[in-house]
Structure formats: structure tokens, C-alpha cells
Protein backbone atom coordinates (compact mmCIF):
# COMPACT_ATOMS: atom_id res chain seq x y z
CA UNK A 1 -2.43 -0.25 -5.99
CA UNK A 2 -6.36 -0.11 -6.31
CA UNK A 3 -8.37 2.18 -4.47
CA UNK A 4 -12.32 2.57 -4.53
CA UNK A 5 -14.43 5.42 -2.33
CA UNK A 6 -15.24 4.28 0.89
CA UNK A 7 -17.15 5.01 3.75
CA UNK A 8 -14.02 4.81 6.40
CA UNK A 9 -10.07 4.12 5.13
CA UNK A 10 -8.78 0.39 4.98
CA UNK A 11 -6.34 -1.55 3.12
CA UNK A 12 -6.08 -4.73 1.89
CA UNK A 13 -2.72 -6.79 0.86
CA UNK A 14 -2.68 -8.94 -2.02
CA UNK A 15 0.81 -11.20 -2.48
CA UNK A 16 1.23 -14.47 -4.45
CA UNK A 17 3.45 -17.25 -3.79
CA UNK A 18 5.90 -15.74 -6.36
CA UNK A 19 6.73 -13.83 -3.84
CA UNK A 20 8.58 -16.62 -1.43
CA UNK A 21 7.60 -18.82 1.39
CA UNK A 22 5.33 -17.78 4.32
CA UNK A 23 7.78 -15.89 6.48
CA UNK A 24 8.78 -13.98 3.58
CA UNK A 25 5.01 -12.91 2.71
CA UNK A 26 4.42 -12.08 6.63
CA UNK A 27 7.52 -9.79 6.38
CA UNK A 28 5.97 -7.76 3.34
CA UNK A 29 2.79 -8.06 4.77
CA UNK A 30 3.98 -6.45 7.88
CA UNK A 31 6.12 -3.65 6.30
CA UNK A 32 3.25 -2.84 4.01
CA UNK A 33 0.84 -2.37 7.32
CA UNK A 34 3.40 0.01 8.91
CA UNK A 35 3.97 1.87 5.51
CA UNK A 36 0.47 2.54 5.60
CA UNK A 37 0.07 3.30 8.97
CA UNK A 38 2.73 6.32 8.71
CA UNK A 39 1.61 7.55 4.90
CA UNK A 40 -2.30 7.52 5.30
CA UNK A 41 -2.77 10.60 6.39
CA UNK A 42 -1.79 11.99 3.13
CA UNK A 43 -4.83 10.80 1.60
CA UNK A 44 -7.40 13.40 0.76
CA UNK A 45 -10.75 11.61 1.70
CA UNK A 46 -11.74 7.76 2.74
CA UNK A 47 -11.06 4.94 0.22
CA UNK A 48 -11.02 1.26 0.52
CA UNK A 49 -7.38 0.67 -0.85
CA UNK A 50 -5.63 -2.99 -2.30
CA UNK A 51 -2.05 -2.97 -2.43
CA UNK A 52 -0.36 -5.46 -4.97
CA UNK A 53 3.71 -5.44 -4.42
CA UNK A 54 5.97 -5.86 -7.15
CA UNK A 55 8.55 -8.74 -7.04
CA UNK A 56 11.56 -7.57 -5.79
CA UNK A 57 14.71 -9.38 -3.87
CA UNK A 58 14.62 -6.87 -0.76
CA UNK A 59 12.30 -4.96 0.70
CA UNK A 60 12.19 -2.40 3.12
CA UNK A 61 9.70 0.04 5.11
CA UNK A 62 11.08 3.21 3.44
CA UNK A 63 11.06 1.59 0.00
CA UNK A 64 7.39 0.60 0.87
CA UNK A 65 6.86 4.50 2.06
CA UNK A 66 7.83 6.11 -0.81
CA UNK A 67 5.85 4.35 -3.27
CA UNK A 68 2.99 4.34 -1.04
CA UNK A 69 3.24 8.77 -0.51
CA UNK A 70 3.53 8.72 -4.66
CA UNK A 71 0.63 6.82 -5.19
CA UNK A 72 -1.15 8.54 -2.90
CA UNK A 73 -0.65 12.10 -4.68
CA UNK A 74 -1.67 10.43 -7.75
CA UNK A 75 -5.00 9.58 -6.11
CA UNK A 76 -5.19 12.89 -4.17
CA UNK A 77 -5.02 14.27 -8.22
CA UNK A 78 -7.20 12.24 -10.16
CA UNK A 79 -10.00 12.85 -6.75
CA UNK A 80 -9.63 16.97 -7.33
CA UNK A 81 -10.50 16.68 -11.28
């Protein structure tokens, strides 16, 4: 994940072809959107964010979550100091 300050919060998803055919990058597109729909509010502050998924042979919404909510406390920390 890459984040910059922003003026208002927005996301942006990155995938290769690595990571299968069309339907396949739809899917992870779409899971990532929800993710971030239901984890955003744990950001401290307005960033322009680019998500880059790893490689992986399933994926799923709460996998998606959870590495979304730690990345986000990482940001949350490095913003306070």
C-alpha cells in the first residue's frame, strides 16, 4: 500500500496480469473496494491511498480487511510522529 496526504480520502487499485484473467482481477478489484469501504474510517485524516495486492491463490473480503485495518494503524503511527 501507498498513501500520500490528500485533500478528501480515495483509493486506487493497482493489479497486474500475474494476477489471472479479467474476471479474476474484477473479483479482487471488487473485494478490495468493499474492504475499503468497511475499514476507512479507521484512518486518522484524508490521504489519497494505492493498494498493490500480493499474489495469492484465494482471496477473500476478511483477508482483504485485515491487512487493510493493519496498514492503516501503521499509517495512523507514522502521521502522529
Amino acid at each position: 500500500m501507498l498513501y500520500f496526504p490528500a485533500k478528501t480520502l480515495s483509493m486506487g487499485i493497482a493489479i497486474s496480469k500475474k494476477h489471472g484473467k479479467a474476471h479474476t482481477r474484477n473479483r479482487i478489484k471488487r473485494l478490495l473496494r468493499e474492504a475499503f469501504r468497511n475499514t476507512c474510517g479507521e484512518l486518522d485524516g484524508c490521504y489519497s491511498v494505492i493498494i498493490l495486492p500480493k499474489i495469492s491463490e484465494a482471496y477473500s473480503l476478511k483477508s482483504f480487511e485485515k491487512s487493510l485495518s493493519s496498514c492503516f494503524k501503521k499509517v495512523n503511527e507514522c502521521a502522529k510522529s
